[in-house]
Protein backbone atom coordinates (compact mmCIF):
# COMPACT_ATOMS: atom_id res chain seq x y z
CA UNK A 1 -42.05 -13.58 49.32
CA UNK A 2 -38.32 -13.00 49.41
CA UNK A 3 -38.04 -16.71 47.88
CA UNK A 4 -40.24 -15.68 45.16
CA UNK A 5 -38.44 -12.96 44.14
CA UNK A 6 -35.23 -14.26 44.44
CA UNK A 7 -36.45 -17.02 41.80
CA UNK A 8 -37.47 -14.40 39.68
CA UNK A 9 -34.71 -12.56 39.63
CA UNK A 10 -32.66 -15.80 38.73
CA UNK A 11 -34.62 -16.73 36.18
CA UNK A 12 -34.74 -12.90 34.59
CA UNK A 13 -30.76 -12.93 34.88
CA UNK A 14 -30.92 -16.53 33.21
CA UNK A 15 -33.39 -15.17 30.33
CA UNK A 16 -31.21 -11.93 29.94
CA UNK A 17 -27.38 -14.05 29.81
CA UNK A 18 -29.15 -16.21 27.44
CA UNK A 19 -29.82 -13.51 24.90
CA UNK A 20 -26.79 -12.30 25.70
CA UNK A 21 -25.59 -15.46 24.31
CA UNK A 22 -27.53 -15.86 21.18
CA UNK A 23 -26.51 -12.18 20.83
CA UNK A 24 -22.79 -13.14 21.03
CA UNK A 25 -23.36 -15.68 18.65
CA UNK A 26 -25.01 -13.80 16.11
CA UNK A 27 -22.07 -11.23 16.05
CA UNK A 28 -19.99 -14.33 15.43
CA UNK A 29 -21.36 -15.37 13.24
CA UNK A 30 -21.60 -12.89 10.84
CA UNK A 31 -19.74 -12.70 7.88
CA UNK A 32 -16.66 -10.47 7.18
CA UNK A 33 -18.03 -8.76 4.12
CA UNK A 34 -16.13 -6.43 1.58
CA UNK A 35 -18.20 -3.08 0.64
CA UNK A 36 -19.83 -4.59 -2.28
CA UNK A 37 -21.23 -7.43 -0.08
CA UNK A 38 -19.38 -10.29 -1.32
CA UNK A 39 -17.56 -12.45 1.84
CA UNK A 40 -14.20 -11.98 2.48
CA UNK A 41 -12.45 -14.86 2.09
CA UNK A 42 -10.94 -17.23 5.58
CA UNK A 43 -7.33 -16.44 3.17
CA UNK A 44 -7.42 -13.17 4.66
CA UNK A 45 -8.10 -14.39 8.15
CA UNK A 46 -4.96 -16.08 8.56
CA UNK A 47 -1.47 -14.76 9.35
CA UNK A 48 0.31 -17.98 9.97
CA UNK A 49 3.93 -17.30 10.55
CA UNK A 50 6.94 -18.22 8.03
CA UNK A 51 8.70 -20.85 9.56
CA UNK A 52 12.66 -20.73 8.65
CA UNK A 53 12.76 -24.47 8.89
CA UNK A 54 10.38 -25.30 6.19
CA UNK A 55 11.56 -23.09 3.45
CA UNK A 56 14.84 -25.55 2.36
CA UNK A 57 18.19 -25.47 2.80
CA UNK A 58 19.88 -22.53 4.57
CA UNK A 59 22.27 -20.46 2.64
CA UNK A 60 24.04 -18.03 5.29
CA UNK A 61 26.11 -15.50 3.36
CA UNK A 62 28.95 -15.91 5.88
CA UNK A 63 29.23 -19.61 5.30
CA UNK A 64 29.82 -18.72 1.29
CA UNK A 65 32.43 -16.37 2.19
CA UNK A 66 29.95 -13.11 1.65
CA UNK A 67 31.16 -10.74 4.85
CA UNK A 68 30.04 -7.53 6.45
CA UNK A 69 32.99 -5.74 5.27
CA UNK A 70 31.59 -2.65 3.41
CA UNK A 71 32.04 -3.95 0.08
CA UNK A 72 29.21 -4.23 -2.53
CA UNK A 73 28.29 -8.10 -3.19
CA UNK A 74 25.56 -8.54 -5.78
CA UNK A 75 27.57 -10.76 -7.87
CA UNK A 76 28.61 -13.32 -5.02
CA UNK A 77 24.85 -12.59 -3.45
CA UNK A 78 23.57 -13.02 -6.68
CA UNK A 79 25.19 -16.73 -7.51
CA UNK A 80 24.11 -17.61 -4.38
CA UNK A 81 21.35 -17.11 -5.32
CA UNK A 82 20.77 -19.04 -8.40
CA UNK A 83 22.88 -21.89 -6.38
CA UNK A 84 19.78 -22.45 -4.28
CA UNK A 85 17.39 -22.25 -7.25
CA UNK A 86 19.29 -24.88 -9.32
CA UNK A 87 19.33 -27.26 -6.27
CA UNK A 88 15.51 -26.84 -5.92
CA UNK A 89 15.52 -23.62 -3.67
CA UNK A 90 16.29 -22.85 -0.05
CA UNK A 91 16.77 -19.34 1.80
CA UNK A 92 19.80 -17.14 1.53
CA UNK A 93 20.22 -16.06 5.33
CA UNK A 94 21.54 -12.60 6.20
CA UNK A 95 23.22 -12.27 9.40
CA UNK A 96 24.35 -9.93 11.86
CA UNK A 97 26.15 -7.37 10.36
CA UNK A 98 25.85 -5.20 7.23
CA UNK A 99 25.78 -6.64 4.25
CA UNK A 100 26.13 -4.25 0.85
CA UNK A 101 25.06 -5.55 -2.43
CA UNK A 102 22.75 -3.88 -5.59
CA UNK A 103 19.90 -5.46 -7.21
CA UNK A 104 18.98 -9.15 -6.85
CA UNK A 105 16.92 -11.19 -8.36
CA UNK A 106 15.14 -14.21 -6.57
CA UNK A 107 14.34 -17.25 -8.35
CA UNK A 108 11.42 -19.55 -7.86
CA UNK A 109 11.60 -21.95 -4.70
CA UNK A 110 14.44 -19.09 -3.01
CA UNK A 111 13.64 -17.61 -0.01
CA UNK A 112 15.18 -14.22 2.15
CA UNK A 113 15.52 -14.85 6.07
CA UNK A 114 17.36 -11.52 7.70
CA UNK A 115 18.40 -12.37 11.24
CA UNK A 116 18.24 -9.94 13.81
CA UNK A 117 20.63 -7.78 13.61
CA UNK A 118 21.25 -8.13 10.21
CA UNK A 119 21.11 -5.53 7.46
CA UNK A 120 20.96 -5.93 4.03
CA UNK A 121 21.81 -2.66 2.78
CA UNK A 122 21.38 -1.50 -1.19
CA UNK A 123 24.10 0.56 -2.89
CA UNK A 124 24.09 4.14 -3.45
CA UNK A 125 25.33 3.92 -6.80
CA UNK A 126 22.38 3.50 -9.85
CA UNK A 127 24.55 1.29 -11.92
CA UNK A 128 24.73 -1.45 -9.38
CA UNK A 129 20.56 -1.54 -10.19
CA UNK A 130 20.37 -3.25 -13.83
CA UNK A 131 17.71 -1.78 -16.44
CA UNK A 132 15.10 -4.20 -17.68
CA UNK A 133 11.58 -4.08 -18.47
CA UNK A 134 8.98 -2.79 -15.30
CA UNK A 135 6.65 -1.14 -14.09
CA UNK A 136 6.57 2.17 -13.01
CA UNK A 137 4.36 5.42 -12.29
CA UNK A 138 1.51 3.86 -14.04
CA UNK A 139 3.59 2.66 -16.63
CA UNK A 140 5.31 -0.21 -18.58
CA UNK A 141 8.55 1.02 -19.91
CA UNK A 142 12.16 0.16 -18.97
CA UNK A 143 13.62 1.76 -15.91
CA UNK A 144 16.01 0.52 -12.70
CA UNK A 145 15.49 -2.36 -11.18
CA UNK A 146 14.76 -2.75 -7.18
CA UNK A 147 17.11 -3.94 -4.49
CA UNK A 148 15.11 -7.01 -4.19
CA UNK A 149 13.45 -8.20 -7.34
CA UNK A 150 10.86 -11.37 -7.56
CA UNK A 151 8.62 -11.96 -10.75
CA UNK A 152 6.65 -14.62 -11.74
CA UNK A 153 7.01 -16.82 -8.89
CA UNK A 154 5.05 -18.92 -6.52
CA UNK A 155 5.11 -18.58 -2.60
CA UNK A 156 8.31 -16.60 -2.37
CA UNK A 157 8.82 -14.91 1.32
CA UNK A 158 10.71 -12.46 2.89
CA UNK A 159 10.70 -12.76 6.84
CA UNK A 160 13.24 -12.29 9.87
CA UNK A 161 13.64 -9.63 12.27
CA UNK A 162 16.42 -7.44 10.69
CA UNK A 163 16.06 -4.97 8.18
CA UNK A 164 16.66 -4.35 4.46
CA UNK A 165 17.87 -0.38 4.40
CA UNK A 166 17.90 1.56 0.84
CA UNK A 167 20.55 3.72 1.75
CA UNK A 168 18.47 6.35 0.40
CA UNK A 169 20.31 9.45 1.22
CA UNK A 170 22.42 10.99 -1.46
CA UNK A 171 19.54 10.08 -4.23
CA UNK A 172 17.33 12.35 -1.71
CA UNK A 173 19.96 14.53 -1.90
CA UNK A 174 20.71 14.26 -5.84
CA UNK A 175 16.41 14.92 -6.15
CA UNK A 176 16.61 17.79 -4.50
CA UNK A 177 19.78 19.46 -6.31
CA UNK A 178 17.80 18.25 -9.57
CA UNK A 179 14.51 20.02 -8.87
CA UNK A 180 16.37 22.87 -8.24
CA UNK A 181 17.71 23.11 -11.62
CA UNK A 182 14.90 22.04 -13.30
CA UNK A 183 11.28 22.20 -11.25
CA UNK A 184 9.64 19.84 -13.66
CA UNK A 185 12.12 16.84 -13.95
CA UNK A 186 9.35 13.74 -12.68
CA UNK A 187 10.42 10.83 -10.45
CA UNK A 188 12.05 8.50 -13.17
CA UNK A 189 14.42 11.54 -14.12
CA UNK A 190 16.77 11.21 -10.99
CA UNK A 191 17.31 7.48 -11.17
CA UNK A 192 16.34 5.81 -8.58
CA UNK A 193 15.91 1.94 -7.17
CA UNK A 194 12.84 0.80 -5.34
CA UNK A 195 13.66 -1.23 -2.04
CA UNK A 196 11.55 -4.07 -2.98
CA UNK A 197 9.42 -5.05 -6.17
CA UNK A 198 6.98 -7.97 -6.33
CA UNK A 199 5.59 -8.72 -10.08
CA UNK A 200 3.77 -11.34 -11.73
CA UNK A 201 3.74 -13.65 -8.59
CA UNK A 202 1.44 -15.35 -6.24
CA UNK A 203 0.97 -16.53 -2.75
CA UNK A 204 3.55 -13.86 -1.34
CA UNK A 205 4.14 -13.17 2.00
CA UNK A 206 6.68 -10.28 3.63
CA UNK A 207 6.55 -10.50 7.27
CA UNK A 208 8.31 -8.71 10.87
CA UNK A 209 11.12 -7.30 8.51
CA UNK A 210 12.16 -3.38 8.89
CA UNK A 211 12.13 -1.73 5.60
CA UNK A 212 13.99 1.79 5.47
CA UNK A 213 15.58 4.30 3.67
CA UNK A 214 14.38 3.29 0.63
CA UNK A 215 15.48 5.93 -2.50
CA UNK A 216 12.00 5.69 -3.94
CA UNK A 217 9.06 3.14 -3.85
CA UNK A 218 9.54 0.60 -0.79
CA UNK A 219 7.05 -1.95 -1.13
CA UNK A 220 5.58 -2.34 -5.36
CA UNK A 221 3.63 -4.81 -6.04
CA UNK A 222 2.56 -5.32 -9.09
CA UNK A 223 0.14 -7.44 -11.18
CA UNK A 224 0.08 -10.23 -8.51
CA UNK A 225 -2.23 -11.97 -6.42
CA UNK A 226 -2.53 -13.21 -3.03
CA UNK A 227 0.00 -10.88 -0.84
CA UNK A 228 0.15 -10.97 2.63
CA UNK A 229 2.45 -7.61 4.52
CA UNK A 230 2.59 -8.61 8.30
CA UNK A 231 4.27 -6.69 10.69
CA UNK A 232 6.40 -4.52 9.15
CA UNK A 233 8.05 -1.78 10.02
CA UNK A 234 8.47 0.74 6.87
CA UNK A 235 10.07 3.99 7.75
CA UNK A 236 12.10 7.01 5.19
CA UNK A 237 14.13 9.81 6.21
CA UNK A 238 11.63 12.54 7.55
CA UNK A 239 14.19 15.00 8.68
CA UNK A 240 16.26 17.68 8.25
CA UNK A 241 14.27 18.98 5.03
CA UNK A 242 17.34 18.03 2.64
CA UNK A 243 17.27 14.52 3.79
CA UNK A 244 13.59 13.67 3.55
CA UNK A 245 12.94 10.68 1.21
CA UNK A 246 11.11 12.13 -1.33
CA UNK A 247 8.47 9.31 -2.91
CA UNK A 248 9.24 6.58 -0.34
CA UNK A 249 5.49 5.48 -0.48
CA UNK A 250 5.60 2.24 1.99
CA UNK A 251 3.01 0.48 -0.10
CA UNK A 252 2.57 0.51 -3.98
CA UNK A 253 -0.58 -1.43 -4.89
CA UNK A 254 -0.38 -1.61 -8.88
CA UNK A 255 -3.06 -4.38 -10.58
CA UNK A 256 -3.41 -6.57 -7.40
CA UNK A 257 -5.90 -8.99 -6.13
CA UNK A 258 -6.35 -10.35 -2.66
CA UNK A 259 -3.77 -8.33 -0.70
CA UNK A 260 -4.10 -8.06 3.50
CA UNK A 261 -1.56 -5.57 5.00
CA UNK A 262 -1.75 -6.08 9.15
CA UNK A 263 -0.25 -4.85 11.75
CA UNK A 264 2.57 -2.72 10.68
CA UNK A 265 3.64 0.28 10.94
CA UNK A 266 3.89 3.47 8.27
CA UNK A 267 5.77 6.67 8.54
CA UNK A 268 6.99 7.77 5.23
CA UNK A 269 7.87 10.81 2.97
CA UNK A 270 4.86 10.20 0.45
CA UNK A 271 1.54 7.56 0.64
CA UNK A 272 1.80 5.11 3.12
CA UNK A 273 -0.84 3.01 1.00
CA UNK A 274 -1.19 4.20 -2.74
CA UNK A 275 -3.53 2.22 -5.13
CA UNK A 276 -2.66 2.69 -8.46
CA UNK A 277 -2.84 0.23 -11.68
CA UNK A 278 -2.40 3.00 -14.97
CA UNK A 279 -2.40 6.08 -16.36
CA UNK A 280 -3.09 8.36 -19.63
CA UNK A 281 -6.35 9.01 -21.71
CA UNK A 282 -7.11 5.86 -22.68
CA UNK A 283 -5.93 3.95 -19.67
CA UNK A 284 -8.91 1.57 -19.37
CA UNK A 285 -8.24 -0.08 -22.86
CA UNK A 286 -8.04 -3.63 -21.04
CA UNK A 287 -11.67 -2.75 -20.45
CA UNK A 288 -13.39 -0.55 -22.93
CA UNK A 289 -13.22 -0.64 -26.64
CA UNK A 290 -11.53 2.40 -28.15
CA UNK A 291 -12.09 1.50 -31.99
CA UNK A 292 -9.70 3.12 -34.08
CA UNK A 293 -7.16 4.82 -31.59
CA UNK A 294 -3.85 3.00 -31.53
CA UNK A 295 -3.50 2.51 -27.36
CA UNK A 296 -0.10 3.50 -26.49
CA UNK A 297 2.73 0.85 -25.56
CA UNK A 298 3.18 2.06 -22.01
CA UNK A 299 -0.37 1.24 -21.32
CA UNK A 300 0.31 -2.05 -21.62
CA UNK A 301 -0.10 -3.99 -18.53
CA UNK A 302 -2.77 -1.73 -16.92
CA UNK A 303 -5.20 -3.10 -14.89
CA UNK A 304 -8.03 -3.27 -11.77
CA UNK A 305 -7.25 -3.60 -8.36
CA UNK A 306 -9.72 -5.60 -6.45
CA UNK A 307 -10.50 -7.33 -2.87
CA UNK A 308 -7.68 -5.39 -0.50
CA UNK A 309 -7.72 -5.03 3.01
CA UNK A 310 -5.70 -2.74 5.28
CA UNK A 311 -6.20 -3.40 9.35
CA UNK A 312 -4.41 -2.98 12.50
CA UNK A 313 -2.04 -0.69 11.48
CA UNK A 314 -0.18 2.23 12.97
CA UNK A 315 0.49 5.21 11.11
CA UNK A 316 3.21 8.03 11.48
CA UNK A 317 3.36 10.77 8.91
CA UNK A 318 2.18 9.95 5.94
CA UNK A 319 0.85 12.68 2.94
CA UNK A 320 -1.83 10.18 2.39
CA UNK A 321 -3.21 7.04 4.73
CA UNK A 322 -5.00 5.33 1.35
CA UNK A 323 -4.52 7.09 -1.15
CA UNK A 324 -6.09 6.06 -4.82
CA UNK A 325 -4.15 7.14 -7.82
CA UNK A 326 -2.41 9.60 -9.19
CA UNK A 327 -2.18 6.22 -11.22
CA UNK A 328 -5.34 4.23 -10.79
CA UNK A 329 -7.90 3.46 -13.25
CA UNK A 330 -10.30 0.72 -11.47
CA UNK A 331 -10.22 0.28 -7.69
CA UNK A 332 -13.08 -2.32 -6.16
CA UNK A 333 -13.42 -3.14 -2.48
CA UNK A 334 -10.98 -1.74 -0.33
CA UNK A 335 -11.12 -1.66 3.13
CA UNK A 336 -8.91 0.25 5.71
CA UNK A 337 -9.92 -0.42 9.09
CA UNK A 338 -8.25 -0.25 13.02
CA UNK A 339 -5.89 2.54 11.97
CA UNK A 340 -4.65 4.35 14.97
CA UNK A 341 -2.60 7.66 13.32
CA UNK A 342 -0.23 8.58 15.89
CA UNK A 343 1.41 11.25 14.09
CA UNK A 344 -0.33 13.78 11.78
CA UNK A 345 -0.53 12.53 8.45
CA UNK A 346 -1.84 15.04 5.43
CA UNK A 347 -5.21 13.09 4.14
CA UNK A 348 -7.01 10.01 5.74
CA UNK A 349 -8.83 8.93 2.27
CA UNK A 350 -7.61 10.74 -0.50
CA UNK A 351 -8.91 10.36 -3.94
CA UNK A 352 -7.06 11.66 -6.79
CA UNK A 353 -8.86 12.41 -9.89
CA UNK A 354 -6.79 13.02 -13.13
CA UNK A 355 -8.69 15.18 -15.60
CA UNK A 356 -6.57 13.27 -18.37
CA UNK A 357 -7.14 9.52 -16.89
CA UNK A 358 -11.04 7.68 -16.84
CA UNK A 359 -11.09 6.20 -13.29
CA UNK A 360 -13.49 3.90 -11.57
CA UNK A 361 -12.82 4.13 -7.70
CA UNK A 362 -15.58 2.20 -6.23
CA UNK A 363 -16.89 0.16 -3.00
CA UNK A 364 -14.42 1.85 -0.57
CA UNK A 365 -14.96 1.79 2.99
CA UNK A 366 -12.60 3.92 5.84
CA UNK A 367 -14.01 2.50 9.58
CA UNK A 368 -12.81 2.82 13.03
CA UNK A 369 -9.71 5.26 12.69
CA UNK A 370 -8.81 7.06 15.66
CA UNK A 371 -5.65 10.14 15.29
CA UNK A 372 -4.69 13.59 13.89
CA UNK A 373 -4.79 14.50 9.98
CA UNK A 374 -4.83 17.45 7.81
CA UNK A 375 -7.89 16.44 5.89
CA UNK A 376 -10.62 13.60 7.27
CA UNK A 377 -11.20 13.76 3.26
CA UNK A 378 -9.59 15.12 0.39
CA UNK A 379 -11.46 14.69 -3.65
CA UNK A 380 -9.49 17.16 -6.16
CA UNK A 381 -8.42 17.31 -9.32
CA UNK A 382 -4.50 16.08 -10.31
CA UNK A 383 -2.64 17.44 -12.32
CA UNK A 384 0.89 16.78 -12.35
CA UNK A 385 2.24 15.83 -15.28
CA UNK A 386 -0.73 16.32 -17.09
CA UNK A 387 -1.10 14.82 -20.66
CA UNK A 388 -3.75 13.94 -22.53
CA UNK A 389 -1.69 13.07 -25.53
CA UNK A 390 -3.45 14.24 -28.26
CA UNK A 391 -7.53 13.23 -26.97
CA UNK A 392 -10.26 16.00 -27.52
CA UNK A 393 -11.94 15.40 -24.66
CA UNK A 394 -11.61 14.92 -20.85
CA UNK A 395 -12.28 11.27 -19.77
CA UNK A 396 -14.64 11.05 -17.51
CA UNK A 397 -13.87 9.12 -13.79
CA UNK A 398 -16.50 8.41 -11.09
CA UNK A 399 -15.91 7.27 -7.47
CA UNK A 400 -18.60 5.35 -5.93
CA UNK A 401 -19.99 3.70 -2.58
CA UNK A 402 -17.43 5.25 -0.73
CA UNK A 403 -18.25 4.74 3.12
CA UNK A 404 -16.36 6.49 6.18
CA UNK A 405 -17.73 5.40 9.32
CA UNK A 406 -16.77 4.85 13.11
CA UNK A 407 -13.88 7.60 13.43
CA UNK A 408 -12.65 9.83 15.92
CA UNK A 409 -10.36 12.38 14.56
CA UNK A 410 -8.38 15.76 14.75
CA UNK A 411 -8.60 17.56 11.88
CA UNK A 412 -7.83 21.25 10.34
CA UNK A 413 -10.35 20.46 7.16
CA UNK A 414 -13.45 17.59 7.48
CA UNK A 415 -14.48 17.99 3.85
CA UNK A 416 -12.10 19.02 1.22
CA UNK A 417 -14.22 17.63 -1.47
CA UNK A 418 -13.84 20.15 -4.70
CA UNK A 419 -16.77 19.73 -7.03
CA UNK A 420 -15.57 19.48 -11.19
CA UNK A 421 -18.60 17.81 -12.78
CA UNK A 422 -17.03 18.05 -16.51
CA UNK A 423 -14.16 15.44 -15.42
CA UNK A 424 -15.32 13.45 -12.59
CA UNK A 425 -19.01 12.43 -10.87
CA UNK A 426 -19.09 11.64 -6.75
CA UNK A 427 -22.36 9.10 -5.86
CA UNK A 428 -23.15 7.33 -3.13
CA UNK A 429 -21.67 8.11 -0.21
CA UNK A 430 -21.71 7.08 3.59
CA UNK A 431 -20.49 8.93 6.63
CA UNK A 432 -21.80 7.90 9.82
CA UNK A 433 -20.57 7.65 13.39
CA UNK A 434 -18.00 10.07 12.90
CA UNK A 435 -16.28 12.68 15.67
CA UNK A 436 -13.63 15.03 14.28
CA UNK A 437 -12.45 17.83 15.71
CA UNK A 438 -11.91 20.19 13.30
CA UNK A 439 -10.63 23.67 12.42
CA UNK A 440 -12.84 23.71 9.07
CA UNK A 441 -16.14 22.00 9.59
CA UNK A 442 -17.85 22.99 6.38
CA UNK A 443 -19.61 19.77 5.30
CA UNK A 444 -21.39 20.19 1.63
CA UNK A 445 -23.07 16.42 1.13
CA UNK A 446 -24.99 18.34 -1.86
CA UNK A 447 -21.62 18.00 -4.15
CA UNK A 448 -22.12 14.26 -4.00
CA UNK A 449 -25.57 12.30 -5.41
CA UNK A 450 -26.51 9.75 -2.77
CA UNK A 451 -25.02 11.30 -0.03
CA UNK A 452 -26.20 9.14 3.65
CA UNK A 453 -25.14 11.18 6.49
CA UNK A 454 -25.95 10.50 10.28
CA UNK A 455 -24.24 10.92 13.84
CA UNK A 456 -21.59 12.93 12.40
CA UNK A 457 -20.36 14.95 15.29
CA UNK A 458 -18.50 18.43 14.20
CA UNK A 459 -16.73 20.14 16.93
């Protein structure tokens, strides 16, 4: 009898690992979807490492008689440079030691490797930033130029284990004096570089590189496709109060397509992630048909932001983990997922909506966050720098399919959703598997149409 039962019980075991089995294989199997149910891509599955020994000949900035000896460079850094560019590329190596220099401008087939140890630091003096035509705050106008400037080329890389530092403080500083003076003076009015900017290019990857300090913007990227951001550390001033690096986002998303950010790590004095892509009353003119309004010139250049994923990330403080607008006018499938918030940021999703802008934020999906924020969710109206330049009416924005699932939060407000029907409409929503811990657990799904709610656990 003992015999018989022992058989049994092998063969139930062998049935039940067997299942077990299939069941592993179904999960698998199944496809990596983005939240309008088209697949993601194997691109976005692969972080294969830059390797310094296939990107061309090495230009080290010692060998060229560049030195770490406090003086600004950009002119020898810059021929440098173009050397490698007109002998058909090769990477301009920064080693130990820090190395000064303004704004630079990297040419198709050039390459930046920073050894560890070594710091490319920008100036903290404007005019060593050129003015040309760019991209900024929703806009196309003409403005400073970053520290590190690439546009309109094809695989260009940044990689290495040192760091490229903005010197930000004394335009933090200079903001703050400014403001003071004058409360309304915007971003662009103290003049201030970005630390990097990425435009018109393709097949771009930034990898293992510290990025600090910057003045303003660290990472923009704009109107560019395939961009990979792996394992970087991007970190402004957060202390005392006269030093923090105001509008340091660490990402800039501006007109993109088929961006993965992994594994790095946020703390900054603004959005860590900010989708934006335009601004202004008639914003979506690359889209609708506005017969007989002349569109305005700074419009030009605005566009949708589509297919971006954001996983495996560590956050510090951040005012906003993904944040959409205050310049965005079409977001599509974007995913942040495996977030782990180890310092209190303000707002986990937060969705700007610009009573003088027509947005489209749609297929969004928030899953498996664990940390502290202010607000789980934050949907309100934005109104800085307000303008609807002469329109009657307010146009009209919509955010759609938004999904928040699989979190486990601390939070002093779960839903800070405010409800303004004339300027924007909230529909199908998703929120399940949720715990937060919250201060304010008021939870109103009747402001949204559509709203699915279940295992949402309010303590």
């Amino acid at each position: 009898m003992n015999k018989v039962l022992k058989v049994l019980a092998i063969t139930a075991f062998s049935a039940i690992f067997a299942l077990q089995q299939v069941y592993a294989a179904k999960k698998n199997t199944q496809k990596d979807t983005f939240p309008d149910g088209t697949e993601v891509p194997e691109w976005f599955h692969k972080t294969d490492a830059v390797k310094l020994n296939e990107l061309g000949k090495q230009y080290k900035l010692t060998d060229y008689g560049i030195f770490a000896d406090g003086r600004v460079h950009t002119t020898e850094i810059q021929a440098l440079i173009n050397k490698a560019a007109q002998n058909g590329g090769g990477v301009i190596v920064v080693p130990q030691g820090i190395y000064k220099t303004g704004g630079l401008v990297f040419k198709q087939g050039t390459h930046l490797y920073i050894e560890d140890g070594g710091v490319l630091m920008g100036s903290d003096f404007i005019g060593d930033y050129p003015l040309g035509k760019t991209r900024i705050e929703g806009e196309t106008c003409t403005y400073f130029g970053a520290l590190i400037n690439a546009d309109g080329l094809d695989g260009f890389t940044i990689s290495g284990k040192g760091i490229i530092d903005g010197n930000g403080l004394k335009y933090h500083q200079q903001f703050r004096l400014r403001r003071k003076w004058n409360p309304a003076c915007t971003n662009k009015d103290e003049q201030r570089p970005r630390l990097i900017y990425i435009s018109n290019c393709k097949n771009v990857q930034i990898e293992n590189v510290k990025l600090q300090n910057s003045a303003f913007w660290t990472t923009h990227i704009y109107n560019s496709e395939n961009i990979k951001l792996l394992g970087l550390r991007i970190y402004s001033l957060d202390k005392p109060d006269s030093s923090k690096g105001p509008s340091t986002d660490a990402i800039d998303l501006d007109v993109v397509k088929n961006v993965l950010v992994k594994n790095c790590y946020m703390s900054v004095n603004d959005d860590a992630v900010a989708i934006k892509g335009g601004k202004g009353p008639y914003a979506d003119a690359f889209e609708t048909k506005y017969e007989g309004i002349e569109i305005p010139a700074e419009n030009e250049g605005n566009g949708i932001n589509i297919n971006i994923i954001i996983e495996d990330c560590e956050y510090g403080f951040c005012h906003g983990c993904l944040t959409l607008g205050s310049e965005s006018v079409h977001s599509r499938n974007i995913i942040l997922r495996r977030i782990n918030i180890s310092s209190k940021a303000n707002n986990l999703l937060w969705l700007k909506m610009r009573p003088d802008t027509p947005q489209l934020y749609e297929y969004i999906t928030v899953e498996d966050i664990k940390g502290s924020v202010e607000n789980f969710i934050l949907i309100a109206p934005w109104t800085q720098f307000y303008d609807l330049k002469g329109r009657k009416d307010n146009p009209m924005s919509f955010s759609d399919h938004i999904t928040m699932r699989k979190c486990d939060v601390d939070c002093d407000v779960f839903f800070n959703v405010k409800q303004q029907k004339e300027v924007y409409y909230l529909s199908n929503f998703i929120f399940e598997d949720i715990t937060a811990r919250a201060k304010d657990k008021e939870f109103h799904p009747d402001i949204v149409e559509g709203f699915i709610y279940k295992n949402i656990n309010l303590k």
